[in-house]
PDB file of N, CA and C in Angstrom:
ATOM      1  N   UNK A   1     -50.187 -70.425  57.039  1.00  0.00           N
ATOM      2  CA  UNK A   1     -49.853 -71.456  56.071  1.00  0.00           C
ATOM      3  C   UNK A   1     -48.797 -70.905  55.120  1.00  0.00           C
ATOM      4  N   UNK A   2     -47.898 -71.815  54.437  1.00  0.00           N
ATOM      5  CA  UNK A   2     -46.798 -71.400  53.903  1.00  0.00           C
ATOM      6  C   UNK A   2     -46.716 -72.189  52.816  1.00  0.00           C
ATOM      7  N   UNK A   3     -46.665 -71.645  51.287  1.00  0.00           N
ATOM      8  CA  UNK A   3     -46.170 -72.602  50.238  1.00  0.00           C
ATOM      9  C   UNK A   3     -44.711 -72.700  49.687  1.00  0.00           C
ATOM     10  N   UNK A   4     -43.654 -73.420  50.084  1.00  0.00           N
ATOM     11  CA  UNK A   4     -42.513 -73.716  49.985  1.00  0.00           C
ATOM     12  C   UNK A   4     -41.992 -74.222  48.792  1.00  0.00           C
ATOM     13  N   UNK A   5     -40.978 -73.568  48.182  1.00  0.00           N
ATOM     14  CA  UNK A   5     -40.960 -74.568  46.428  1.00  0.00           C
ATOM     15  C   UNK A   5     -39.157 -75.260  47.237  1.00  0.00           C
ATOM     16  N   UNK A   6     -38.701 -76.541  46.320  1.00  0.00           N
ATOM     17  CA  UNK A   6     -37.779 -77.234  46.899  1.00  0.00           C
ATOM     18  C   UNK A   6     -36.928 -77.373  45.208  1.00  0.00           C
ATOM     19  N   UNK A   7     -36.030 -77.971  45.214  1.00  0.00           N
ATOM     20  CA  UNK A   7     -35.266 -78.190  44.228  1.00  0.00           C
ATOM     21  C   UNK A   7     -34.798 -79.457  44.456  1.00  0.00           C
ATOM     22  N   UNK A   8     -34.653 -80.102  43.803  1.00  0.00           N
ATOM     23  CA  UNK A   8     -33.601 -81.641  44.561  1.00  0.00           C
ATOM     24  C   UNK A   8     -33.282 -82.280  42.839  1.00  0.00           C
ATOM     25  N   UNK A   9     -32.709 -83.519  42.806  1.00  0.00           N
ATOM     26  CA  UNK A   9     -32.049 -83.743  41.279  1.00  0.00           C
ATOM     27  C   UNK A   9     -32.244 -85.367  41.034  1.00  0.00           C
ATOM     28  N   UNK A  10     -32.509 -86.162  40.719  1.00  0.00           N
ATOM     29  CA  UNK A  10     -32.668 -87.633  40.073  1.00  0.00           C
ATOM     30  C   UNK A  10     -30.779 -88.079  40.062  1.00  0.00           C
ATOM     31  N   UNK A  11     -30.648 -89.288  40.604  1.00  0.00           N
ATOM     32  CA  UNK A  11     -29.308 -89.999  40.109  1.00  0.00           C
ATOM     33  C   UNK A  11     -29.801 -90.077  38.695  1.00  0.00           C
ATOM     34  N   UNK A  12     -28.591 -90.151  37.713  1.00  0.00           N
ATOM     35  CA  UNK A  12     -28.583 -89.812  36.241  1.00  0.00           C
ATOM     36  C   UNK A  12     -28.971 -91.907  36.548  1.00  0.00           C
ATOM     37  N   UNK A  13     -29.732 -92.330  35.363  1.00  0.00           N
ATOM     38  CA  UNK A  13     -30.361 -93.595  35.219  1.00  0.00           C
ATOM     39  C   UNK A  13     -31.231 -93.875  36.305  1.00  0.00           C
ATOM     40  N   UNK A  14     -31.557 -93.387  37.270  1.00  0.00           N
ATOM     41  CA  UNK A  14     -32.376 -93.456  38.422  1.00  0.00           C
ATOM     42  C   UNK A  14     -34.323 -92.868  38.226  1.00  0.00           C
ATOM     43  N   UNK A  15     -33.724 -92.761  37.025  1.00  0.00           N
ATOM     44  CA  UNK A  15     -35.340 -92.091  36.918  1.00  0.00           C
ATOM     45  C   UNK A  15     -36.813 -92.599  37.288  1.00  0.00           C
ATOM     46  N   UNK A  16     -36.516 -93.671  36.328  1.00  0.00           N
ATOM     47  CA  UNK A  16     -37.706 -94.689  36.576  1.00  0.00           C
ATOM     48  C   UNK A  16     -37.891 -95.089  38.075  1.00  0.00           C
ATOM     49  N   UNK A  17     -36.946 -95.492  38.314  1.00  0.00           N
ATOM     50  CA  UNK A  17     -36.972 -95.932  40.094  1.00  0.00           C
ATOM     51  C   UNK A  17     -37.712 -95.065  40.743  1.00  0.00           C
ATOM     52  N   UNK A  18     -37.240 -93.783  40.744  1.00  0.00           N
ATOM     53  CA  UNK A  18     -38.047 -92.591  41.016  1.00  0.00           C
ATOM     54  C   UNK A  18     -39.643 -92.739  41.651  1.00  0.00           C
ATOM     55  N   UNK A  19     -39.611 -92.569  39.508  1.00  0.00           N
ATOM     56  CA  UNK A  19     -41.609 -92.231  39.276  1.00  0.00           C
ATOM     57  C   UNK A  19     -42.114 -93.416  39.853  1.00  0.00           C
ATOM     58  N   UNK A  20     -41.212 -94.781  39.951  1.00  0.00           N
ATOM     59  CA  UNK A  20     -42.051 -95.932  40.454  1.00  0.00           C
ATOM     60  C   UNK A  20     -42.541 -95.261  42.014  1.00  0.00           C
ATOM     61  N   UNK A  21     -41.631 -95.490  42.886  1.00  0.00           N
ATOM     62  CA  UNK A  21     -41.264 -95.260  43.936  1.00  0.00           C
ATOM     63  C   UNK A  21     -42.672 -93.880  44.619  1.00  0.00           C
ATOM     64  N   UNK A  22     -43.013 -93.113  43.754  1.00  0.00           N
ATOM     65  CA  UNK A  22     -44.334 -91.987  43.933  1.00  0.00           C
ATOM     66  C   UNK A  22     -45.490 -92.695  43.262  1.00  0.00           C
ATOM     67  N   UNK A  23     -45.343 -93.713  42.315  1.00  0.00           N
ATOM     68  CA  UNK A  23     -46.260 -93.601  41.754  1.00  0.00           C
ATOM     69  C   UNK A  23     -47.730 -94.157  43.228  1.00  0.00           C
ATOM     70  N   UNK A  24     -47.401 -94.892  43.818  1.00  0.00           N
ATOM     71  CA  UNK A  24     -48.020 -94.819  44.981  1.00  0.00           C
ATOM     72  C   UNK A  24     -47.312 -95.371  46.429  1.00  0.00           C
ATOM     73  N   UNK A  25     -47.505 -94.146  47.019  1.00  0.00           N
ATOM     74  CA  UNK A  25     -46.781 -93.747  48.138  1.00  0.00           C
ATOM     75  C   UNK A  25     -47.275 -94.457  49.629  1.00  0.00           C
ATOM     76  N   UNK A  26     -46.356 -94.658  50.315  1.00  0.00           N
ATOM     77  CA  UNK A  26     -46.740 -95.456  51.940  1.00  0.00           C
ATOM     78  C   UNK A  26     -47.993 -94.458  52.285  1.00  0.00           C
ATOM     79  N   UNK A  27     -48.749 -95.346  52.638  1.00  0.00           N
ATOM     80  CA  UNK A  27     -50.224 -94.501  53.488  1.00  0.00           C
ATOM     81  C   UNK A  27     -49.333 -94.012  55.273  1.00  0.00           C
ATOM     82  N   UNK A  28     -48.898 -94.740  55.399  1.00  0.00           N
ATOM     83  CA  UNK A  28     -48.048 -94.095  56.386  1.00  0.00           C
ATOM     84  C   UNK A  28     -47.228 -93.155  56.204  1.00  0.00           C
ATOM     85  N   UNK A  29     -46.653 -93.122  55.706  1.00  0.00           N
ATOM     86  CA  UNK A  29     -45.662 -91.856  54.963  1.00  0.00           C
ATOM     87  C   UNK A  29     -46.880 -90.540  55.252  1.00  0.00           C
ATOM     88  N   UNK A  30     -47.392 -90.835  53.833  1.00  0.00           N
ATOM     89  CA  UNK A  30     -48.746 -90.187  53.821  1.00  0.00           C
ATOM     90  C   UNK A  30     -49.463 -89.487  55.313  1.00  0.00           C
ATOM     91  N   UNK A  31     -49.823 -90.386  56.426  1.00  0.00           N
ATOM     92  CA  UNK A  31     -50.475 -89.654  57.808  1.00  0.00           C
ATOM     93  C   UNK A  31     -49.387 -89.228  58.442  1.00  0.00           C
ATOM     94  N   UNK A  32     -47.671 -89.286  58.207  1.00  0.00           N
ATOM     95  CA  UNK A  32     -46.777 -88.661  58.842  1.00  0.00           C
ATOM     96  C   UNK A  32     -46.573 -87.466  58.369  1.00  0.00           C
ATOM     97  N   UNK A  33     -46.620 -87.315  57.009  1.00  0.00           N
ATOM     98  CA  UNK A  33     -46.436 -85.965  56.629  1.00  0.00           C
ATOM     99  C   UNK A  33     -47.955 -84.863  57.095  1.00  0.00           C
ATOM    100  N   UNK A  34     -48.798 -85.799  56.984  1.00  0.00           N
ATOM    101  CA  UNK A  34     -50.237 -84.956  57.601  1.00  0.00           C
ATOM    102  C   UNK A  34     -50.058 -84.352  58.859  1.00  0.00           C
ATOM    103  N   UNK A  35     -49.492 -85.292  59.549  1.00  0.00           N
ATOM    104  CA  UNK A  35     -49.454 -85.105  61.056  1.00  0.00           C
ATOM    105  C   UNK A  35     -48.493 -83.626  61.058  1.00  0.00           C
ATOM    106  N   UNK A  36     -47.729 -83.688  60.382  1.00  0.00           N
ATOM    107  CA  UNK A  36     -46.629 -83.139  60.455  1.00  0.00           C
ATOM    108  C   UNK A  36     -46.702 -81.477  59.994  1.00  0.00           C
ATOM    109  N   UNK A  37     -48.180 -81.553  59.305  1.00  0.00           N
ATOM    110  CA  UNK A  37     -48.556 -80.322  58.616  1.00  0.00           C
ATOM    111  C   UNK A  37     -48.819 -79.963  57.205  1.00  0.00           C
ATOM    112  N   UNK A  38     -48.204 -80.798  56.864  1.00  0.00           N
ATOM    113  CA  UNK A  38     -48.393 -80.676  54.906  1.00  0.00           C
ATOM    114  C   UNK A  38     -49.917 -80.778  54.859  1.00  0.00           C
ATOM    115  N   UNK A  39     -50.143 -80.213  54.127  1.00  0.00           N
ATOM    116  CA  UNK A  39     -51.513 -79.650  53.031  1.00  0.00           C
ATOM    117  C   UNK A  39     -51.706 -80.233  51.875  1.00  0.00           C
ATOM    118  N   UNK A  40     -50.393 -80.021  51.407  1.00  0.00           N
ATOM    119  CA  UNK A  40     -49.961 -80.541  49.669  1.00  0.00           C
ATOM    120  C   UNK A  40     -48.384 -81.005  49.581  1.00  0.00           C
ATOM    121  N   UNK A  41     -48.283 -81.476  48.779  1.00  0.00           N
ATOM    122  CA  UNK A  41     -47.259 -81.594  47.960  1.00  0.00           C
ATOM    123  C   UNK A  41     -47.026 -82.264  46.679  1.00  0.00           C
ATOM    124  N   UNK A  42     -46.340 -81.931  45.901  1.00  0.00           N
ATOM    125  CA  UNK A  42     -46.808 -81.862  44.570  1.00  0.00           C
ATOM    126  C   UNK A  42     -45.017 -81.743  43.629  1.00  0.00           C
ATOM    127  N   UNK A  43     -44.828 -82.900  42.883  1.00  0.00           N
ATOM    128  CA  UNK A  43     -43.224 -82.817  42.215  1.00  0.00           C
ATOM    129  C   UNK A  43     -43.353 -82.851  41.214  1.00  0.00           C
ATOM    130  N   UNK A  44     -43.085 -81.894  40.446  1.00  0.00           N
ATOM    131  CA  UNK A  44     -42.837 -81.975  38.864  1.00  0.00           C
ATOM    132  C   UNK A  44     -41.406 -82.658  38.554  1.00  0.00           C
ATOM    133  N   UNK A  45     -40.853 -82.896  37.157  1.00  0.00           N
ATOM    134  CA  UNK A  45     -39.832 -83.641  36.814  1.00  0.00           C
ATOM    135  C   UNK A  45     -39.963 -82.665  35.700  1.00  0.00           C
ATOM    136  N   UNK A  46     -38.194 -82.662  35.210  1.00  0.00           N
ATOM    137  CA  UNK A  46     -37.980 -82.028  34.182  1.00  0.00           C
ATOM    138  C   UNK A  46     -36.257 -82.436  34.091  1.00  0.00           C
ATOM    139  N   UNK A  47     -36.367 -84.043  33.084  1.00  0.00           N
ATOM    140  CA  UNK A  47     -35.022 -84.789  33.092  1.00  0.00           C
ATOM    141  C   UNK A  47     -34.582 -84.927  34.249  1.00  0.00           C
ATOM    142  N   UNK A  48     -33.491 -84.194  35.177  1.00  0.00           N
ATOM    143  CA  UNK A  48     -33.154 -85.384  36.199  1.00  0.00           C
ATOM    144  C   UNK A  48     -34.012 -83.992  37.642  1.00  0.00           C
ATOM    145  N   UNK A  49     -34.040 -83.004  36.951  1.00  0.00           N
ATOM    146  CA  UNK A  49     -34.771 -82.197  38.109  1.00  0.00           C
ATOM    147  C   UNK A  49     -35.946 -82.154  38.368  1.00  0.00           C
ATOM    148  N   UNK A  50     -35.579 -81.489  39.721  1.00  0.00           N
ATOM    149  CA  UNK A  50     -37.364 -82.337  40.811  1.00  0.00           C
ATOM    150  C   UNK A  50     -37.598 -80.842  41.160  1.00  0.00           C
ATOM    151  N   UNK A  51     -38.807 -80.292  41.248  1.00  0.00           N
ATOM    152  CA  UNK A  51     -39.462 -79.103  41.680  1.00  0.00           C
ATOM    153  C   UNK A  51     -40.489 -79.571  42.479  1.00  0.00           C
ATOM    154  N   UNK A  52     -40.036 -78.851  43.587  1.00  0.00           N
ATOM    155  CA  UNK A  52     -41.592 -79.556  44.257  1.00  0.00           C
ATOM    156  C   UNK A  52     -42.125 -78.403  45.433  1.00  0.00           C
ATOM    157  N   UNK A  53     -43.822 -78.548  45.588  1.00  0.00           N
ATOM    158  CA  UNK A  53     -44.524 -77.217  45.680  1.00  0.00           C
ATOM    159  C   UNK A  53     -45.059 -77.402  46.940  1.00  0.00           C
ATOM    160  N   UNK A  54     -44.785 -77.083  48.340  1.00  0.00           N
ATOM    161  CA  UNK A  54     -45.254 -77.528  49.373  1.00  0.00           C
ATOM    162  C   UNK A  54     -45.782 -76.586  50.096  1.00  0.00           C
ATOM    163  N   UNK A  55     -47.616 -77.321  50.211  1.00  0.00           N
ATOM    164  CA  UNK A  55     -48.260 -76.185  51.240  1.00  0.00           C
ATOM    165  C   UNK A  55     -48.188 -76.952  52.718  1.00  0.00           C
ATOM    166  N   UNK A  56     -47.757 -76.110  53.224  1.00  0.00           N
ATOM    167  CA  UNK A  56     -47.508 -76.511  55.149  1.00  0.00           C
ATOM    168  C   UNK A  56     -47.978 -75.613  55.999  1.00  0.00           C
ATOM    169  N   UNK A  57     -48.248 -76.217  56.955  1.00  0.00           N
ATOM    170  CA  UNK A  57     -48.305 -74.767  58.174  1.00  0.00           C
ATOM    171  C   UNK A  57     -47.663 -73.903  58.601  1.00  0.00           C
ATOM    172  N   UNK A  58     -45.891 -74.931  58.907  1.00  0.00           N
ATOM    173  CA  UNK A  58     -45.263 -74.345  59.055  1.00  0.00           C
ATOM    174  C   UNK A  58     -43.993 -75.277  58.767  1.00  0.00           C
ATOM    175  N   UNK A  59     -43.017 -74.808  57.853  1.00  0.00           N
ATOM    176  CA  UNK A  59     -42.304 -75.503  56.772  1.00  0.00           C
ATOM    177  C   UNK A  59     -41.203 -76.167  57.879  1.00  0.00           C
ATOM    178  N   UNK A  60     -40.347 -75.442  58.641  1.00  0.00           N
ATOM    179  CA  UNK A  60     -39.435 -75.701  59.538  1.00  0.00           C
ATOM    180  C   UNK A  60     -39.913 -76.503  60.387  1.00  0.00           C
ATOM    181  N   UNK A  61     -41.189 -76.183  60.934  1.00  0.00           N
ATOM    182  CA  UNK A  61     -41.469 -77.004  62.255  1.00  0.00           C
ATOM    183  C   UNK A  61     -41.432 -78.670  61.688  1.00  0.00           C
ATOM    184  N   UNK A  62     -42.318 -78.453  60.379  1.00  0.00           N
ATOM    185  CA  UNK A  62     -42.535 -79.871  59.735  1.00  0.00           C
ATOM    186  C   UNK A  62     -41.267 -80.338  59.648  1.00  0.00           C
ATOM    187  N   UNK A  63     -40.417 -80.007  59.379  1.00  0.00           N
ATOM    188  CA  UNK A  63     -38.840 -80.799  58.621  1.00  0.00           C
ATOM    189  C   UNK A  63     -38.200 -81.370  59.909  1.00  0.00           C
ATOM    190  N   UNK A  64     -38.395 -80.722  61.048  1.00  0.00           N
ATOM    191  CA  UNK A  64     -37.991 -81.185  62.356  1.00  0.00           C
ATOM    192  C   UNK A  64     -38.794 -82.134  62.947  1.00  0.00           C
ATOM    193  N   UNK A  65     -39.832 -82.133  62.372  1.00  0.00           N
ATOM    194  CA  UNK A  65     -40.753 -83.136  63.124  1.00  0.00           C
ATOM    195  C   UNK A  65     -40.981 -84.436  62.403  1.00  0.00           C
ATOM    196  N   UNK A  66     -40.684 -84.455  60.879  1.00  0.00           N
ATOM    197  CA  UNK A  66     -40.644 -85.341  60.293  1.00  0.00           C
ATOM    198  C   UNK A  66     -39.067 -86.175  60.120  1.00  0.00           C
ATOM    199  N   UNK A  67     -37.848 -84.942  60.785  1.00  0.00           N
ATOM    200  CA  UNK A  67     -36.549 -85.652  60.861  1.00  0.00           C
ATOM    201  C   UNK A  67     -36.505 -86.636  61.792  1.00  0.00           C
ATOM    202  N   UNK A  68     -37.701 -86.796  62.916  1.00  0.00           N
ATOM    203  CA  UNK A  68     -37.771 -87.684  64.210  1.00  0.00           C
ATOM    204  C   UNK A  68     -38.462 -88.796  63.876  1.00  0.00           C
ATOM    205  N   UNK A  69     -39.346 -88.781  62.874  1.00  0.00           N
ATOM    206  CA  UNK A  69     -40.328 -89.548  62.525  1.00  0.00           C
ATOM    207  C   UNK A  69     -39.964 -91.425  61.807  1.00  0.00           C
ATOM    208  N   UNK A  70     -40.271 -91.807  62.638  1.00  0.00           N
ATOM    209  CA  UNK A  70     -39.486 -93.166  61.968  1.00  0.00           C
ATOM    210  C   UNK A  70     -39.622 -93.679  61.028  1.00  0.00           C
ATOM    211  N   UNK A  71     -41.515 -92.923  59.882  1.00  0.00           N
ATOM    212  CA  UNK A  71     -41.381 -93.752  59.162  1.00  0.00           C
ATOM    213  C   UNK A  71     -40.833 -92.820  57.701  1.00  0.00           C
ATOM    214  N   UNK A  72     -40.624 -91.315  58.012  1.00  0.00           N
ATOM    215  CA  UNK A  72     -39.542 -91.092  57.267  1.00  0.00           C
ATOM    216  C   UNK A  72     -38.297 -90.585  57.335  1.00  0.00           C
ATOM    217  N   UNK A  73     -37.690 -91.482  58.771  1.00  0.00           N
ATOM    218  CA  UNK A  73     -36.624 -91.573  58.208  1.00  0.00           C
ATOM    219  C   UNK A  73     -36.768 -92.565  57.514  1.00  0.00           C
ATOM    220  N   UNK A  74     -37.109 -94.154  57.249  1.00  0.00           N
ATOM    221  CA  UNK A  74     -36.607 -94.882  56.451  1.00  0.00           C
ATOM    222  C   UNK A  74     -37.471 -94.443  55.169  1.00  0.00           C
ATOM    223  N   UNK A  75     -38.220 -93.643  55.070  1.00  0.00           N
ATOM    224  CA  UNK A  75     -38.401 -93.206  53.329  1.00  0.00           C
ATOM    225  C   UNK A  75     -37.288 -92.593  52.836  1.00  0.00           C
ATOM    226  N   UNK A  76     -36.673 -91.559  53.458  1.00  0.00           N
ATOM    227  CA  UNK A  76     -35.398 -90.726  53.674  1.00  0.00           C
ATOM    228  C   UNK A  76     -34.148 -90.883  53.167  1.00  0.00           C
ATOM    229  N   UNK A  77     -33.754 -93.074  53.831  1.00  0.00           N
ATOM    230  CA  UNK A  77     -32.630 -93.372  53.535  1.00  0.00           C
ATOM    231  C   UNK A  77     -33.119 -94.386  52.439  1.00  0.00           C
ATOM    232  N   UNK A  78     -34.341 -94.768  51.631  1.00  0.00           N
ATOM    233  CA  UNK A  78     -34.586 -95.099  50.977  1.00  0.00           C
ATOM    234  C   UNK A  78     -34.551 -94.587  49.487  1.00  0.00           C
ATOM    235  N   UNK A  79     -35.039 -93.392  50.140  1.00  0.00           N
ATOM    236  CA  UNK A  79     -35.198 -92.171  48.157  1.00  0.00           C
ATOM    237  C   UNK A  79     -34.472 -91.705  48.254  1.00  0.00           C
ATOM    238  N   UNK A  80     -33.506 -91.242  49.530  1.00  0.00           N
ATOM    239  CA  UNK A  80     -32.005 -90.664  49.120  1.00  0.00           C
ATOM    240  C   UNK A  80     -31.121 -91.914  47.529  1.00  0.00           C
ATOM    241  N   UNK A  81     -31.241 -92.405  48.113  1.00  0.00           N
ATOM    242  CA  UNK A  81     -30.378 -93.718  46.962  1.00  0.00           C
ATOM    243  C   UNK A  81     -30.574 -93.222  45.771  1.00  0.00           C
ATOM    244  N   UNK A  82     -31.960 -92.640  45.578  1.00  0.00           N
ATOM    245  CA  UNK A  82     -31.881 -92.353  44.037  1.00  0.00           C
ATOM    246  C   UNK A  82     -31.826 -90.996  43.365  1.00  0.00           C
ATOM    247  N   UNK A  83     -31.425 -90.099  44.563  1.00  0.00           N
ATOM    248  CA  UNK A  83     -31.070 -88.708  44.496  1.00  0.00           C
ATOM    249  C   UNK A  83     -29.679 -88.885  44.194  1.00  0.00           C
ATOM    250  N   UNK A  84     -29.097 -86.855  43.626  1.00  0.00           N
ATOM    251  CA  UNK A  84     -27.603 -87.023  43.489  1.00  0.00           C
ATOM    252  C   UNK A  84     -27.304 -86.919  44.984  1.00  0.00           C
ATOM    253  N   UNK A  85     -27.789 -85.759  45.723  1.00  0.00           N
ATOM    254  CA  UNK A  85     -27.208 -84.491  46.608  1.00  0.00           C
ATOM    255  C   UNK A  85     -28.398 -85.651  47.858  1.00  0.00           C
ATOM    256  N   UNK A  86     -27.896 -85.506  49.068  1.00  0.00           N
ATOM    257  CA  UNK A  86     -28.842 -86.250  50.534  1.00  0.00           C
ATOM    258  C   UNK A  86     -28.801 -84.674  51.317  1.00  0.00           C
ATOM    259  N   UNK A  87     -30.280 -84.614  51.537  1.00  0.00           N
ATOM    260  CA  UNK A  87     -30.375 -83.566  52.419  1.00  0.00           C
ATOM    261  C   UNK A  87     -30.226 -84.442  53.585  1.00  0.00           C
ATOM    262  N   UNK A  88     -30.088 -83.120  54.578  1.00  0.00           N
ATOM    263  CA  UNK A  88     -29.857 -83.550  56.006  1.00  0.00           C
ATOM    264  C   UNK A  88     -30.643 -83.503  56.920  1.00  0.00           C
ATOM    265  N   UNK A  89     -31.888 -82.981  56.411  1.00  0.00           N
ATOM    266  CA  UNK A  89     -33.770 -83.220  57.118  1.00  0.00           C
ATOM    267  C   UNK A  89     -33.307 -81.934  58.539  1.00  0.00           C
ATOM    268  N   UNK A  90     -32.419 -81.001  58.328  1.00  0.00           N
ATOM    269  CA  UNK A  90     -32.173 -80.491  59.540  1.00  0.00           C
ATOM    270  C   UNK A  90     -33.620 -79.357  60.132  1.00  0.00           C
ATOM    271  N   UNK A  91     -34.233 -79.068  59.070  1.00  0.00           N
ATOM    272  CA  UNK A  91     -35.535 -78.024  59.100  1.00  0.00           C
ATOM    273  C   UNK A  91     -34.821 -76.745  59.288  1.00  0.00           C
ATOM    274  N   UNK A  92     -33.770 -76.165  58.791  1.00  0.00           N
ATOM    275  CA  UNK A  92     -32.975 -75.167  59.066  1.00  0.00           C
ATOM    276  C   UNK A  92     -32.971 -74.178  57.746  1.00  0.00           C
ATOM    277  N   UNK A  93     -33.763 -74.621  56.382  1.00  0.00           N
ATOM    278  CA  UNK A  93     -33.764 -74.221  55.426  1.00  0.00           C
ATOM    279  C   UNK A  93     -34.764 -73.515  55.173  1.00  0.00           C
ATOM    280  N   UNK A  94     -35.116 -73.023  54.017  1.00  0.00           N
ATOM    281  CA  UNK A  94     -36.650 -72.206  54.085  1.00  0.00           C
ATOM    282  C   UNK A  94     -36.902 -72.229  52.222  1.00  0.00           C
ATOM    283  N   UNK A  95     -36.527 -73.319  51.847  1.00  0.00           N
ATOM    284  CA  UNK A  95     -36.706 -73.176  50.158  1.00  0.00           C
ATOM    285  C   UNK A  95     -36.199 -72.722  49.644  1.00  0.00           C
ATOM    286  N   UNK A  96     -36.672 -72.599  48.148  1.00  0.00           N
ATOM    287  CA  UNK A  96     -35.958 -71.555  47.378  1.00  0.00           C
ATOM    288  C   UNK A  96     -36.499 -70.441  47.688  1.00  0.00           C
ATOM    289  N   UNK A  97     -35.957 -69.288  46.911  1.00  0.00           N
ATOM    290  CA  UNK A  97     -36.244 -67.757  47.073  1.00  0.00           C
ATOM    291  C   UNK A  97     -37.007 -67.448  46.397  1.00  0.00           C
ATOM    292  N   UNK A  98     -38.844 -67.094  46.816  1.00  0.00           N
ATOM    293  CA  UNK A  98     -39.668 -66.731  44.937  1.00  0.00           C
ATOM    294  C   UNK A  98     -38.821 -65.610  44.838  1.00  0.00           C
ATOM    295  N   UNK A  99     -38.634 -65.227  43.484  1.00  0.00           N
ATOM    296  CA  UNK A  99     -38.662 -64.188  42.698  1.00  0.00           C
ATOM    297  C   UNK A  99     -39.986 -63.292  42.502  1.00  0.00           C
ATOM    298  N   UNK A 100     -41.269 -63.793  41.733  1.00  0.00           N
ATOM    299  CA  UNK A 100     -41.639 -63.117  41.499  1.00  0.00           C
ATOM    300  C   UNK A 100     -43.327 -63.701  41.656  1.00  0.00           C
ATOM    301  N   UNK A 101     -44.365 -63.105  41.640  1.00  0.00           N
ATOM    302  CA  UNK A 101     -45.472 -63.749  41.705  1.00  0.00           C
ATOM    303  C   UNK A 101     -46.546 -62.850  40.964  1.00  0.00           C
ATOM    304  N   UNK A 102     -47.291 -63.194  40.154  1.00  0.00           N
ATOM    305  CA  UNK A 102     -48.272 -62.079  39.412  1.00  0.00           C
ATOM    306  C   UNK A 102     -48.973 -61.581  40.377  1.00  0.00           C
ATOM    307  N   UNK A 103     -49.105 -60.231  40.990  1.00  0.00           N
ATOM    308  CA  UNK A 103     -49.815 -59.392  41.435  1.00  0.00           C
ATOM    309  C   UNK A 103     -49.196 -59.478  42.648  1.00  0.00           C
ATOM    310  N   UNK A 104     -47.871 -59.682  43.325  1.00  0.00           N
ATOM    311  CA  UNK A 104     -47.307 -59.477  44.691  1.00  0.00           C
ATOM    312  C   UNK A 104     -45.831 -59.148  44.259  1.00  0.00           C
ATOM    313  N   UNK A 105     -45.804 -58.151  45.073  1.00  0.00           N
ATOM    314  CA  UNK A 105     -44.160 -57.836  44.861  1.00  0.00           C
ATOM    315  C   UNK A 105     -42.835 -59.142  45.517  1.00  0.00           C
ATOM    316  N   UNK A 106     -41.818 -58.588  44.819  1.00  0.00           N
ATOM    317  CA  UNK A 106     -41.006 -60.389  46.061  1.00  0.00           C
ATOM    318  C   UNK A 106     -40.986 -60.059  47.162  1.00  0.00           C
ATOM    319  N   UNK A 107     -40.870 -58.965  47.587  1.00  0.00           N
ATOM    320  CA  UNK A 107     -40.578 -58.930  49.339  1.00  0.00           C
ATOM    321  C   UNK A 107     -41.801 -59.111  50.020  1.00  0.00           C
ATOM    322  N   UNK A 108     -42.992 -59.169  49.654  1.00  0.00           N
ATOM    323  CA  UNK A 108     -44.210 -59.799  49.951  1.00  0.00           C
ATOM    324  C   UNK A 108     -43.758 -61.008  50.635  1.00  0.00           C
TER     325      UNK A 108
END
């Protein structure tokens, strides 16, 4: 299992749209990302930035398997709209880089 942190950014006035948009999420969405491996996921906000904390099995396999997935792609080309930056769902990424973690070194 793998916990993945992400970065992504709010269109500037797009906010609200946003929090609407999570405040409750497709139940389908929902059993695709299950299927897919997620554990968790979890987005903080902080003005137009998005942090978000993902436990998976396996982070890549999921991003490839959910890039096929029909019902997110259209979540995809839906919440892209209210992002700045559109990822490209390629599963080729691996998060950000931790730095640091209380009681594990980073190269842990």
């Amino acid at each position: 299992m793998e916990t993945i942190a992400l970065h992504t950014r709010i269109a500037p006035g797009r906010e609200a749209d946003y929090e609407r948009e999570h405040a409750a999420l497709d139940e389908q969405l929902e059993s695709a990302m299950r299927r897919a491996g997620v554990h968790n996921w979890t987005i903080w906000r902080d003005g137009l930035d998005l942090f978000h904390l993902v436990t998976v099995d396996d982070y890549r396999a999921m991003r490839k398997r959910l890039a096929q997935d029909p019902v997110n792609i259209r979540w995809q080309e839906h919440i892209n709209q209210l992002l700045e930056a559109v990822d490209d769902y390629s599963g080729d990424d691996s998060g950000l880089r931790r730095v640091w973690t209380l009681g594990q070194r980073s190269s842990d």
